[in-house]
Protein backbone atom coordinates (compact mmCIF):
# COMPACT_ATOMS: atom_id res chain seq x y z
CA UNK A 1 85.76 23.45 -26.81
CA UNK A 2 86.59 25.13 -30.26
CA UNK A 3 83.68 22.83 -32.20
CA UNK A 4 80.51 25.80 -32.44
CA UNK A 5 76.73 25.81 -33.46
CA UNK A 6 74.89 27.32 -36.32
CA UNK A 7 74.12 30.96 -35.02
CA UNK A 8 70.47 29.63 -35.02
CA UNK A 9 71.05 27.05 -32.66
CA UNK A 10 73.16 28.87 -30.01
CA UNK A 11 69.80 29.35 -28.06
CA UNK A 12 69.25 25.89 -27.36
CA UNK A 13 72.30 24.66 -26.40
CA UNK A 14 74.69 25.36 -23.50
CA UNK A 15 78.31 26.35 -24.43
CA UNK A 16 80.42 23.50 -24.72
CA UNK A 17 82.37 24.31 -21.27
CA UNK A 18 79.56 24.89 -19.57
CA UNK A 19 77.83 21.51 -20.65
CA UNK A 20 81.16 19.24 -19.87
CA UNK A 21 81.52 21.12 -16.65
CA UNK A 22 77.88 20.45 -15.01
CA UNK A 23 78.28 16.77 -16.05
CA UNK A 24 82.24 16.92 -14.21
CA UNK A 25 80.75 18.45 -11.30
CA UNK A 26 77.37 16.31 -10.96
CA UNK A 27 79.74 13.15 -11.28
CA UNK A 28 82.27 14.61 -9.02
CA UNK A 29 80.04 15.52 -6.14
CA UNK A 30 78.84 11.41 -6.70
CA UNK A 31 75.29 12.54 -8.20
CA UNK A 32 75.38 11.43 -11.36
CA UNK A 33 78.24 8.67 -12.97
CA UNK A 34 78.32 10.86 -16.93
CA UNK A 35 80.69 10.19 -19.17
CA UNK A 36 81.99 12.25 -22.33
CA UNK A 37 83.37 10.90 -25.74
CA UNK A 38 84.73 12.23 -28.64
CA UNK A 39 83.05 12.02 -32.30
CA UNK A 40 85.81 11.48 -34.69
CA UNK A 41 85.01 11.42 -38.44
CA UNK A 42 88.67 10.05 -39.89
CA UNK A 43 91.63 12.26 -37.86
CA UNK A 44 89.28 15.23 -36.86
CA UNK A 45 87.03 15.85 -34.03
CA UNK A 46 83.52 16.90 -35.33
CA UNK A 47 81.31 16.63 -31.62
CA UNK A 48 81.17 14.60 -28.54
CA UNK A 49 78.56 12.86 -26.59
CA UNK A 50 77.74 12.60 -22.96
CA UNK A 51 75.66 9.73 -21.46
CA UNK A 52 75.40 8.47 -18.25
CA UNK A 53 72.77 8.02 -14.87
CA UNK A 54 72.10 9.87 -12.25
CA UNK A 55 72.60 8.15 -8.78
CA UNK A 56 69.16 7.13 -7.73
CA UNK A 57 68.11 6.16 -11.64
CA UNK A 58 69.21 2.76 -13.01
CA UNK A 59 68.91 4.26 -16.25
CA UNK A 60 71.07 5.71 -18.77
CA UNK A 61 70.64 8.65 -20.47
CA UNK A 62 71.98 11.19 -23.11
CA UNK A 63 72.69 14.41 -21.05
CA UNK A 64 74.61 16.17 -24.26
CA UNK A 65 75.12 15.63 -28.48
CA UNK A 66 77.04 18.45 -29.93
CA UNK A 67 78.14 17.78 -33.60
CA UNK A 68 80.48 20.97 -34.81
CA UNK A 69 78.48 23.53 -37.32
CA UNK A 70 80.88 22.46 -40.03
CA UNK A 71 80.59 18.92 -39.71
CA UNK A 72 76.81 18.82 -39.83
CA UNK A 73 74.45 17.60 -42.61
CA UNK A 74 76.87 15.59 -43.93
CA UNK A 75 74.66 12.22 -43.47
CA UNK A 76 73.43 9.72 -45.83
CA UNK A 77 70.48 10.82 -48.12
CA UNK A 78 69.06 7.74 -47.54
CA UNK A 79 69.27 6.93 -50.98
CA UNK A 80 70.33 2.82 -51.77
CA UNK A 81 73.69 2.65 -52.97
């Protein structure tokens, strides 16, 4: 829950709580099966995932990606090593 977004991106995404909530409650009420995970880089949490499918689809999708303002653009440049 403590993991935040640029200030830029706040309007696109739903607050953390709010986002593990409607996939708790969708699963709970037997509408959906979603699942969350953690994204660890080493010891520290830097954004979580949640995938699942909704009841009448036999396919799985990616209902959230948060990665933690802090934590982002730290990928590979692409560049060979």
């Amino acid at each position: 829950m403590e993991l935040s977004l640029k200030p830029e991106q706040a309007e696109f995404v739903a607050p953390n709580s709010e986002t593990l909530a409607e996939a708790y409650v969708a699963t709970l009420n037997g509408d959906a099966q979603f699942r969350p995970f953690a994204i660890y880089s080493d010891d520290a949490m830097v954004g979580f995932i949640i995938y699942g499918k909704w009841r009448e689809d036999d396919d799985y999708h990616l209902w959230a990606l948060m990665i933690g303002a802090e934590h982002q653009g730290r990928g590979d440049s692409g560049e060979a090593h």
